[in-house]
N, C-alpha and C. Protein backbone atom coordinates (compact mmCIF):
# COMPACT_ATOMS: atom_id res chain seq x y z
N UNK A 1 0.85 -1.18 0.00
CA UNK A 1 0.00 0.00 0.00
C UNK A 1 0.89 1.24 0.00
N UNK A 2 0.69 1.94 -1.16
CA UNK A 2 1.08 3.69 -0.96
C UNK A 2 1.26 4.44 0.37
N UNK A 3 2.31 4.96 0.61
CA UNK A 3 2.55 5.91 1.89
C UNK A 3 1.24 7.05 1.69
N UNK A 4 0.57 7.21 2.84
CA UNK A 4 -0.22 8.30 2.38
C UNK A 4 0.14 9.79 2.65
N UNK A 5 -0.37 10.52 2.71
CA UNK A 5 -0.52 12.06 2.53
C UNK A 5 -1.15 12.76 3.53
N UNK A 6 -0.74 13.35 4.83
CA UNK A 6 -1.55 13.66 5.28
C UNK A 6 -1.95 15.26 5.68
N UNK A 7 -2.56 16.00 5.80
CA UNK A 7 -2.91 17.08 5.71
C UNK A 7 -3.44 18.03 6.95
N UNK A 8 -2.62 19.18 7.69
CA UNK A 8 -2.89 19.75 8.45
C UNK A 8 -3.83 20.68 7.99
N UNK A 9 -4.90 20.70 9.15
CA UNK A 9 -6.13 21.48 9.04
C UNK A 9 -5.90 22.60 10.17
N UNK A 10 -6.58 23.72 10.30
CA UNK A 10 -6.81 24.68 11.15
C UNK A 10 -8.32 25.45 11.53
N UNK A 11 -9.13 25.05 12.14
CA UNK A 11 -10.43 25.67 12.24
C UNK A 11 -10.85 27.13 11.76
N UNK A 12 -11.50 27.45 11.60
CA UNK A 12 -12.05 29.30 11.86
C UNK A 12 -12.95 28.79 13.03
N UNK A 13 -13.57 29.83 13.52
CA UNK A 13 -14.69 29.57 14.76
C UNK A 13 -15.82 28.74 14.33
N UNK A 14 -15.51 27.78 15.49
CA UNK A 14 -16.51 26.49 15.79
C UNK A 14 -16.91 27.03 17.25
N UNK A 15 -17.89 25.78 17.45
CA UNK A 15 -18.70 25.12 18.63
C UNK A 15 -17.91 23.82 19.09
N UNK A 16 -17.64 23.81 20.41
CA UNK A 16 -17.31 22.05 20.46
C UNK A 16 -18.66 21.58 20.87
N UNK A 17 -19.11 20.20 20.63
CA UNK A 17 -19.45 19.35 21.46
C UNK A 17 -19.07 17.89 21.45
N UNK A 18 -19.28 17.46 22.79
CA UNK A 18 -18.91 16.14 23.04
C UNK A 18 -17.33 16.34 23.45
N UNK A 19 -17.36 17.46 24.23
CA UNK A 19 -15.89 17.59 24.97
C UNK A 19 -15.27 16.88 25.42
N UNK A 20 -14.53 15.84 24.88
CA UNK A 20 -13.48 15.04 25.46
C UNK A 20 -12.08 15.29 25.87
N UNK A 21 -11.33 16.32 26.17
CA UNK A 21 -10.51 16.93 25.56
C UNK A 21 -9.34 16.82 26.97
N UNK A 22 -9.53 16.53 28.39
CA UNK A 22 -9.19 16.44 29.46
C UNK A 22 -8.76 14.92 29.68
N UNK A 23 -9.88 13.89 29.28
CA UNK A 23 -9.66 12.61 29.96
C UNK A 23 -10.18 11.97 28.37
N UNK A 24 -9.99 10.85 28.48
CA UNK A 24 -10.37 10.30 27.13
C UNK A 24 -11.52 9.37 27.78
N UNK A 25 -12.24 9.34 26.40
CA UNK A 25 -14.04 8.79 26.69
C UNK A 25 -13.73 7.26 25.61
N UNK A 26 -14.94 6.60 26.22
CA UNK A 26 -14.99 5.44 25.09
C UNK A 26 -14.99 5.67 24.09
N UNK A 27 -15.06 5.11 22.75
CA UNK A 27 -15.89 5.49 21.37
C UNK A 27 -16.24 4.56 21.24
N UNK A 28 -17.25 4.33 20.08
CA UNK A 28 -18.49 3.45 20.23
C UNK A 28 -17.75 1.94 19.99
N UNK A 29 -16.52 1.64 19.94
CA UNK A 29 -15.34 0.45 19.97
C UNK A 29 -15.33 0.45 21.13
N UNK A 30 -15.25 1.04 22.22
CA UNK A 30 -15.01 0.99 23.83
C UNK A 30 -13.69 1.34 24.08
N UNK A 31 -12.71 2.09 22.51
CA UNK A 31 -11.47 2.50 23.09
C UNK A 31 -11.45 3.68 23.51
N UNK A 32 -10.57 4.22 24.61
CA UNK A 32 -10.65 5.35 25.18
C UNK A 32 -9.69 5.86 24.03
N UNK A 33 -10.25 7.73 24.09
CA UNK A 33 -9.62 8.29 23.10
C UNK A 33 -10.06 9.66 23.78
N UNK A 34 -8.81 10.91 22.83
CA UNK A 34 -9.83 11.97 23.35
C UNK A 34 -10.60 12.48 22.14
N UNK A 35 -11.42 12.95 22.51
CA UNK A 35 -12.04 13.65 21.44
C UNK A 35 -13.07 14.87 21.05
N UNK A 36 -13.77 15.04 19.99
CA UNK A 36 -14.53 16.46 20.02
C UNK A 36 -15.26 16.12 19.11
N UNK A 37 -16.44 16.88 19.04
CA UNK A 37 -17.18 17.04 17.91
C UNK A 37 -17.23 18.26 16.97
N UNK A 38 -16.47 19.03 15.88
CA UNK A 38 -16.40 20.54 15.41
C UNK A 38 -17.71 20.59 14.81
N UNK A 39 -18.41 21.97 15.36
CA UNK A 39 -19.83 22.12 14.58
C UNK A 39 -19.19 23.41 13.80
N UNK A 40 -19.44 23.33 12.73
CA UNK A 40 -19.50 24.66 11.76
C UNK A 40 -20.33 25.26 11.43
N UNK A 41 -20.79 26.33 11.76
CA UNK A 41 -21.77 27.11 11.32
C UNK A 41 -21.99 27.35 9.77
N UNK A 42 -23.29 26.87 8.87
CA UNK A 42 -23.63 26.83 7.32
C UNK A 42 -23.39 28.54 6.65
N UNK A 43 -23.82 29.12 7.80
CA UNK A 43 -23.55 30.20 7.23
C UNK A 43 -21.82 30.69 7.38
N UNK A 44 -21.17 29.89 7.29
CA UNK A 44 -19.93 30.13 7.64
C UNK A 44 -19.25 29.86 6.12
N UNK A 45 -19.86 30.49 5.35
CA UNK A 45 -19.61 30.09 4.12
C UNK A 45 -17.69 29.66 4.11
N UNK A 46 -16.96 31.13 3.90
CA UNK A 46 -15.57 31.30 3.63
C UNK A 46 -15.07 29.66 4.66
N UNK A 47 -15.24 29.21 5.73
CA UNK A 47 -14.86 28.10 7.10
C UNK A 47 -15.40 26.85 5.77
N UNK A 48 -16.74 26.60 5.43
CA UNK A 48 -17.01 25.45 4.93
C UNK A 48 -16.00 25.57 3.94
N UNK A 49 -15.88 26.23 2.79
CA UNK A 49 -15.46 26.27 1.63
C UNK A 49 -13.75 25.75 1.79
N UNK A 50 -13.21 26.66 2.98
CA UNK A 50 -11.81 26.23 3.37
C UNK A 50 -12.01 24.44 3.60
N UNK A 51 -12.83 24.17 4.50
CA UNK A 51 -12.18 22.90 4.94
C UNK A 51 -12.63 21.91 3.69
N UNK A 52 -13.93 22.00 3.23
CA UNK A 52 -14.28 21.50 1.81
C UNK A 52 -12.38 21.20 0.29
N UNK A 53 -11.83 22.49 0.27
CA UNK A 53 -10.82 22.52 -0.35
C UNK A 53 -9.91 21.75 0.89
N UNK A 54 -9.29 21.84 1.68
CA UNK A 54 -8.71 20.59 2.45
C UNK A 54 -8.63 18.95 2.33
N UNK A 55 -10.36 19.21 2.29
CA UNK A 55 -10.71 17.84 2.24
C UNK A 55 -10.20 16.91 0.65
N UNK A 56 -11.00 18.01 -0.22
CA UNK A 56 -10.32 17.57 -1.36
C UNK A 56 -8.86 17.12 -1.82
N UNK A 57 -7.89 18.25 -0.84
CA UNK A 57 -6.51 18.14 -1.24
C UNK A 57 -6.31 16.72 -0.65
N UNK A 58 -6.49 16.54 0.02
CA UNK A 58 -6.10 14.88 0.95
C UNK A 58 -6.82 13.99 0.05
N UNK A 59 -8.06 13.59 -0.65
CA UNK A 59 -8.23 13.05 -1.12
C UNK A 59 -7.66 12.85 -3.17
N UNK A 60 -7.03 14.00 -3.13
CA UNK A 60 -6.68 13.91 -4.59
C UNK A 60 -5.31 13.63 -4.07
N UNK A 61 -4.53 13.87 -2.94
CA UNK A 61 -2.80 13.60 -2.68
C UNK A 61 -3.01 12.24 -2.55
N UNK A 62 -4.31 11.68 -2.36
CA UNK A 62 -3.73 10.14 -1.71
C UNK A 62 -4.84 9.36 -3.01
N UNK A 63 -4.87 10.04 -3.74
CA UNK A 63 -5.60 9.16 -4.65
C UNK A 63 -4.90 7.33 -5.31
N UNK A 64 -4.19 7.21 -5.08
CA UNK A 64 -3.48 6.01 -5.18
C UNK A 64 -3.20 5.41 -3.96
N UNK A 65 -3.41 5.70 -2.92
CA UNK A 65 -3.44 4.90 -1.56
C UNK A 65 -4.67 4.22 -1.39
N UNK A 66 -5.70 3.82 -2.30
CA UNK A 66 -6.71 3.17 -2.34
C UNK A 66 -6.50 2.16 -3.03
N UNK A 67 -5.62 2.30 -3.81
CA UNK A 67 -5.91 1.68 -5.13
C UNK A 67 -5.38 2.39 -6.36
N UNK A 68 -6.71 1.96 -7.07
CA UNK A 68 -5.84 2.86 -8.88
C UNK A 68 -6.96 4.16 -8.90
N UNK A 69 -7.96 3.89 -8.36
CA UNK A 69 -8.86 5.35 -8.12
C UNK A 69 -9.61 5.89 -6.74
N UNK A 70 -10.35 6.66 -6.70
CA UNK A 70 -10.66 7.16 -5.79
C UNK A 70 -12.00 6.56 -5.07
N UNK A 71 -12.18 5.52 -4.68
CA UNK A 71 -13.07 5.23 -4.42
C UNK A 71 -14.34 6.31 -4.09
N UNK A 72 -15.53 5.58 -4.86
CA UNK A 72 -16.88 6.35 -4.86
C UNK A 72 -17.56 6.18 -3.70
N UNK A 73 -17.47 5.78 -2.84
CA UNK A 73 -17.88 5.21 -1.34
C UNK A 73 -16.97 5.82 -0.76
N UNK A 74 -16.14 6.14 -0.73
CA UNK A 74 -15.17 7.08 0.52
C UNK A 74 -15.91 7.83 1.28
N UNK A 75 -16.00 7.78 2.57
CA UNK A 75 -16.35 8.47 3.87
C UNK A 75 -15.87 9.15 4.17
N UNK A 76 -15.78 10.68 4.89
CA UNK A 76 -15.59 11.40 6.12
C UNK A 76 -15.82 12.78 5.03
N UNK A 77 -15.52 14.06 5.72
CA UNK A 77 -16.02 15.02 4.97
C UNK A 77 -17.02 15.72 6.35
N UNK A 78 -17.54 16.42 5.35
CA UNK A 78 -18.90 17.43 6.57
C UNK A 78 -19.40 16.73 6.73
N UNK A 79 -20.55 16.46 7.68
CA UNK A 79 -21.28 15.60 7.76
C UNK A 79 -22.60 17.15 7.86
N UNK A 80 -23.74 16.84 7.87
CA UNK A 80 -24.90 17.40 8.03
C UNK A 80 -25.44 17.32 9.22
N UNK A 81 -25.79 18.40 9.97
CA UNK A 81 -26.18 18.38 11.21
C UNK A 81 -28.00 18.09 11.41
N UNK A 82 -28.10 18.80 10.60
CA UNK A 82 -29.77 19.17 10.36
C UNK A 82 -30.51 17.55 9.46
N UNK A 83 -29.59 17.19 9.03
CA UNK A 83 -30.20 15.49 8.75
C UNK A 83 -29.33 14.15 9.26
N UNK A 84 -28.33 14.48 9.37
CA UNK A 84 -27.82 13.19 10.69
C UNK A 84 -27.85 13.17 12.45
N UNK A 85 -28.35 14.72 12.76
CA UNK A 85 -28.83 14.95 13.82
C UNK A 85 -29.89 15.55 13.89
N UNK A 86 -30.89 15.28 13.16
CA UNK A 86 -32.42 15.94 13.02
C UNK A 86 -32.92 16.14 13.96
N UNK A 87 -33.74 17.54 14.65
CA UNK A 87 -34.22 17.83 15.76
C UNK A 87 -33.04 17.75 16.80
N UNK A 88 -32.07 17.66 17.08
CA UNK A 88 -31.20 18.34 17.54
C UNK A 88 -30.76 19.50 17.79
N UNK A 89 -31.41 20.60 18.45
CA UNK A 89 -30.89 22.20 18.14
C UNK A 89 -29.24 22.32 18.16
N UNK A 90 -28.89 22.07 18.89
CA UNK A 90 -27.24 22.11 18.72
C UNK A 90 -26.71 21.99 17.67
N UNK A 91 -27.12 21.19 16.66
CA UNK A 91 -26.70 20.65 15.51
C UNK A 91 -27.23 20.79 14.28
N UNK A 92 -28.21 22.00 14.76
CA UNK A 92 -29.48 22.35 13.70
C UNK A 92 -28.56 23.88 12.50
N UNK A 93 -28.74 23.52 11.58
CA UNK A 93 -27.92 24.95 10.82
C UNK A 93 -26.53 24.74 11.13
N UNK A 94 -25.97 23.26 11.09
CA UNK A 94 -24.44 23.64 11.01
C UNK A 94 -24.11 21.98 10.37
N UNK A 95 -22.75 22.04 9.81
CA UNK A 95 -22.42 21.11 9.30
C UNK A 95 -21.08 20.22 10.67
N UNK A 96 -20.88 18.98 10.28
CA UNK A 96 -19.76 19.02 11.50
C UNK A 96 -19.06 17.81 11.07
N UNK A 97 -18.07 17.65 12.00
CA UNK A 97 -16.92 16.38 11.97
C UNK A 97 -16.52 16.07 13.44
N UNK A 98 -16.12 14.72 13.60
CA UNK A 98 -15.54 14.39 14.62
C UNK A 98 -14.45 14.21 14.70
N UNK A 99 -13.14 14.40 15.66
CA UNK A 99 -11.92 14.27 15.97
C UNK A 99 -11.51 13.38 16.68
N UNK A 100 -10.23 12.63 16.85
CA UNK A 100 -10.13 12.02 18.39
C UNK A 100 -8.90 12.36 17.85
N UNK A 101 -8.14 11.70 19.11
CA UNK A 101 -6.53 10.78 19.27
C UNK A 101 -6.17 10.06 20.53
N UNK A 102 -5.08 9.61 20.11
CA UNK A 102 -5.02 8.45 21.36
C UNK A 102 -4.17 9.41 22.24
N UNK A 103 -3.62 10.66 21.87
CA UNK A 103 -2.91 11.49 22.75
C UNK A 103 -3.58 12.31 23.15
N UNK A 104 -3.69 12.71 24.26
CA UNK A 104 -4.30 14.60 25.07
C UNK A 104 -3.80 15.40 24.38
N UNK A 105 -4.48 16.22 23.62
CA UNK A 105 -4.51 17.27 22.89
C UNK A 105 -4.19 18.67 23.74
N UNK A 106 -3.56 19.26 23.25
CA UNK A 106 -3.39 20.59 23.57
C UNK A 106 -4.09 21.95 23.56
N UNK A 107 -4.58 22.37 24.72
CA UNK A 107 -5.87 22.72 25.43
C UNK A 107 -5.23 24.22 25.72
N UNK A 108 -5.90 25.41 24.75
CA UNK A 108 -5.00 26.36 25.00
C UNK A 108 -6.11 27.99 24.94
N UNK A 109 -5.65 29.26 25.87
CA UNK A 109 -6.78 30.35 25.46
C UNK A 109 -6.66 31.03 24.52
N UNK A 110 -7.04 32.36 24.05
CA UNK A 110 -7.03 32.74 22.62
C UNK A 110 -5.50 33.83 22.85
N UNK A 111 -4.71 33.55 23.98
CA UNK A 111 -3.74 34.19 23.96
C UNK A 111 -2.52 33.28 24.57
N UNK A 112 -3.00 31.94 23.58
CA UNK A 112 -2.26 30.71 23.73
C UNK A 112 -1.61 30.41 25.29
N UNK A 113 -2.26 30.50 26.17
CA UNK A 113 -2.00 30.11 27.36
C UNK A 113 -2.48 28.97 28.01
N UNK A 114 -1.99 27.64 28.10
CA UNK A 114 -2.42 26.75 28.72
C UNK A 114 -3.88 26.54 29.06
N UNK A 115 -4.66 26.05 29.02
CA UNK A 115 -6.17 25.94 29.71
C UNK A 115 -5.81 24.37 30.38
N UNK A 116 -5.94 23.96 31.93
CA UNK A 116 -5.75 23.14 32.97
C UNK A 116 -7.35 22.99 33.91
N UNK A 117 -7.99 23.95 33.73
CA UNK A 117 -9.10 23.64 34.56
C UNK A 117 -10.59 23.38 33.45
N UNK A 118 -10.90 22.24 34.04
CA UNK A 118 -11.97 21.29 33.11
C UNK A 118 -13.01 21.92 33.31
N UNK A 119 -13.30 22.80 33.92
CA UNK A 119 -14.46 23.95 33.70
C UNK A 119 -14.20 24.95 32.62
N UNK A 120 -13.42 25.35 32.36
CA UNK A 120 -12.99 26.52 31.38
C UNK A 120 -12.98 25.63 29.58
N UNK A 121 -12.83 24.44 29.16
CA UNK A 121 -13.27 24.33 28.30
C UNK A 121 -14.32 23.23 28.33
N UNK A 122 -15.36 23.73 27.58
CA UNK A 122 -16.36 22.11 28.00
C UNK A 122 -17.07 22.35 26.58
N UNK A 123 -18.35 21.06 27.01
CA UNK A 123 -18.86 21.37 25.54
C UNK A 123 -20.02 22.60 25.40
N UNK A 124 -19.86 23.29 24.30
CA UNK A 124 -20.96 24.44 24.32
C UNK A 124 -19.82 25.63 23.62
N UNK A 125 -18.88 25.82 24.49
CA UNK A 125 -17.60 27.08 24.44
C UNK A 125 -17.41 27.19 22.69
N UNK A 126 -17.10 27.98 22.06
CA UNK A 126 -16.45 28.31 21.10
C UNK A 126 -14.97 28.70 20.86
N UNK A 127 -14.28 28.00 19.78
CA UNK A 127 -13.30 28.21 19.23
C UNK A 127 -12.23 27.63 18.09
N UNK A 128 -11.24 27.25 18.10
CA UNK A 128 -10.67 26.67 16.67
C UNK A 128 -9.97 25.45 17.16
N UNK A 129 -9.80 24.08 16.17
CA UNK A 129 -9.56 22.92 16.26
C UNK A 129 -8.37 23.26 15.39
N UNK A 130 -7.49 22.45 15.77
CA UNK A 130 -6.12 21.73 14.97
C UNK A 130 -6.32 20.19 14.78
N UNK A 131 -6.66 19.98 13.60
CA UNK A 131 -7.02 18.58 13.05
C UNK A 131 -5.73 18.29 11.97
N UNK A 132 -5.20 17.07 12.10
CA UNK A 132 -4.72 16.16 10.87
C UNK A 132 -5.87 15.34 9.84
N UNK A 133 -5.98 15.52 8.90
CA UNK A 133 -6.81 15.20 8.09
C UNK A 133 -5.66 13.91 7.28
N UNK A 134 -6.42 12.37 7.23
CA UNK A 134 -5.16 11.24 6.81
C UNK A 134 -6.30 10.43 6.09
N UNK A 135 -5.84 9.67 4.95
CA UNK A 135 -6.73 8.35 4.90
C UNK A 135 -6.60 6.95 5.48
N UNK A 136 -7.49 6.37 5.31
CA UNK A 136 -7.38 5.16 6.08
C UNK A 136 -8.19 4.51 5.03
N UNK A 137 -7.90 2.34 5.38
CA UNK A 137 -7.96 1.69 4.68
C UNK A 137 -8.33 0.65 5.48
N UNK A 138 -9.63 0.00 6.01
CA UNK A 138 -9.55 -0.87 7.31
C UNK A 138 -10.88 -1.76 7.14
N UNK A 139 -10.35 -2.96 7.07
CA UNK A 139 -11.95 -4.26 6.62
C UNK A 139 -12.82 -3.61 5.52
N UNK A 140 -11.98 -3.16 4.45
CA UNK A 140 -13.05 -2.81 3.80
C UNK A 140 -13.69 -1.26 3.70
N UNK A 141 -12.99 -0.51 4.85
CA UNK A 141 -14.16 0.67 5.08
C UNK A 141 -13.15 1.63 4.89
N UNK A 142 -12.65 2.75 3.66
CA UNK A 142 -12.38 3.62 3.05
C UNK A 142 -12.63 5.12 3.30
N UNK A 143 -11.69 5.89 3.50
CA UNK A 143 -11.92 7.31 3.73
C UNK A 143 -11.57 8.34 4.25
N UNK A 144 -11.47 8.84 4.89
CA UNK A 144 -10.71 9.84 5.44
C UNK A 144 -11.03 10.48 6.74
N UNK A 145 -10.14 10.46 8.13
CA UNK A 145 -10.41 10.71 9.32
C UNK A 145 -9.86 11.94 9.73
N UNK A 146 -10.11 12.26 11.07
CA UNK A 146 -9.49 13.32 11.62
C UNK A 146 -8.43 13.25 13.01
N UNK A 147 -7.49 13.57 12.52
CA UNK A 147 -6.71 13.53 14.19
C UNK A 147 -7.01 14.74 14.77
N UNK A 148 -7.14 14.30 16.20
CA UNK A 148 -7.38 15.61 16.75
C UNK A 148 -5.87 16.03 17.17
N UNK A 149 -5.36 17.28 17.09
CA UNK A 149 -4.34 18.11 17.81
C UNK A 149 -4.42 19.11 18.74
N UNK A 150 -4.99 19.59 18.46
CA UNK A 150 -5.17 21.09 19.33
C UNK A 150 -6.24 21.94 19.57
N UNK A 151 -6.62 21.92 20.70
CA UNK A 151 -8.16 23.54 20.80
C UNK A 151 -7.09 24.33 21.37
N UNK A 152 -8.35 25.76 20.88
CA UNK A 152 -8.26 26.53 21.44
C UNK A 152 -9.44 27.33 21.59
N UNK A 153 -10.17 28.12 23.12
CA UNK A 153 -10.65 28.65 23.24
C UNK A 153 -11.01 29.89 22.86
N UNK A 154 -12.31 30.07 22.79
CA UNK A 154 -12.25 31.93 22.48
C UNK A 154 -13.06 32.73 22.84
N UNK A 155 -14.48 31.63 23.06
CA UNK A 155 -15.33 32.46 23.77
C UNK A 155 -16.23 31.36 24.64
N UNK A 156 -17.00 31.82 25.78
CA UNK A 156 -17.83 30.75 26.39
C UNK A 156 -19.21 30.76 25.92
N UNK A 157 -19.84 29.53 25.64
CA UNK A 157 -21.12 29.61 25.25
C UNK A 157 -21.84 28.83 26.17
N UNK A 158 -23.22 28.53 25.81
CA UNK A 158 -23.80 27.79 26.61
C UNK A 158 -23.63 26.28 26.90
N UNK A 159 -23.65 25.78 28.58
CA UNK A 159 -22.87 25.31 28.50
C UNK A 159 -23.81 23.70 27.55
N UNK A 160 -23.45 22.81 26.94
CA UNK A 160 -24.80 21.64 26.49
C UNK A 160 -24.62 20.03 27.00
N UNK A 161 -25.70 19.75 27.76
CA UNK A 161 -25.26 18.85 28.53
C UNK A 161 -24.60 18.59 29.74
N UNK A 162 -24.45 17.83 30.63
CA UNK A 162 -23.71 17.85 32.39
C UNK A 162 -25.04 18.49 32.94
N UNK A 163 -24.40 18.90 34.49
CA UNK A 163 -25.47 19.51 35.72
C UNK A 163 -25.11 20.88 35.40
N UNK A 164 -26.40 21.32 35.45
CA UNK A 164 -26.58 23.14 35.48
C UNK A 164 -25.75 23.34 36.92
N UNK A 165 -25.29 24.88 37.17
CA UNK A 165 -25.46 25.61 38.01
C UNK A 165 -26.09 25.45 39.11
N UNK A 166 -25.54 25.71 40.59
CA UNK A 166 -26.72 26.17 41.69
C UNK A 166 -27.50 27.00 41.31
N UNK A 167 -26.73 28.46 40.96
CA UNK A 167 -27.21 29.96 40.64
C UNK A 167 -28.51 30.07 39.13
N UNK A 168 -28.11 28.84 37.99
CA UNK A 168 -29.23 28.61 37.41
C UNK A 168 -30.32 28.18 37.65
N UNK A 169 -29.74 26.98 38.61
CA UNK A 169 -31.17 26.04 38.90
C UNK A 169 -32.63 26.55 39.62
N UNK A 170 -31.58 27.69 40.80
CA UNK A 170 -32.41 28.30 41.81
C UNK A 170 -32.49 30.18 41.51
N UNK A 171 -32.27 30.32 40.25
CA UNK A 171 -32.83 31.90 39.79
C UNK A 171 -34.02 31.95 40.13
N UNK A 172 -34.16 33.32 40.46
CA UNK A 172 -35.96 33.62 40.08
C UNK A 172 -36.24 33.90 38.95
């Protein structure tokens, strides 16, 4: 098999969810990993269009690591929020991808300073992913994944999912 090609990515402003990013979580294999979910906002035209051209470059650099063509079944890419997570608001009006790695990723603020406390990034927060974009070739199943490398924070959003607040729970 062909050495493949693999391709550093850089976010514009996302959403995380499914914050894994501290301790590593199962994946649906039961291996611990860390990981994230990047939501992209649709109207994020210039963000889709970038990672769209990314995606492509990895799949035309490794066009011979399949084989003699590009397989028509190849997986990974945007995925659709609004029809693979239907009725989902979180996921409603944005396109997305998932990340992992088997290493702790580097957890940093928008003035690249360490982030150490597991309250300060969670899922909901906004900001930019450092992904390796690689293909893979495994029983059959073709396509292209994401390593996760690096967040970084930038702004806090709401938080989605876990226990609310005292101060929320018990507002007037």
């Amino acid at each position: 098999m062909p050495k493949s090609v693999n391709t550093k990515f850089v976010t514009d402003k996302v959403r995380f969810s499914f914050a894994n990013v501290f301790e590593p979580a199962p994946n649906l294999s039961g291996v611990m990993k860390y990981s994230v979910s990047v939501l992209i906002p649709k109207s994020d035209k210039a963000g889709v269009a970038r990672f769209n051209a990314a995606f492509e470059k990895v799949k035309q650099d490794n066009s011979t690591y399949w084989g003699a063509t590009i397989p028509k079944t190849l997986k990974g890419g945007l995925r659709d929020g609004d029809t693979e997570r239907e009725g989902d608001e979180v996921y409603a009006g944005h396109y997305f991808f998932n990340a992992n790695s088997n290493e702790r990723p580097g957890v940093v603020d928008a003035d690249l300073n360490p982030i150490t406390d597991k309250n300060e990034f969670y899922s909901g927060c906004y900001g930019r992913a450092s992904v390796t974009m690689y293909p893979y070739d495994q029983s059959g199943s073709r396509g292209i994944a994401f390593g996760l490398n690096n967040v970084m924070k930038l702004e806090d959003g709401e938080k989605l999912g876990g226990p609310t607040s005292a101060a929320v729970d018990f507002a007037v």
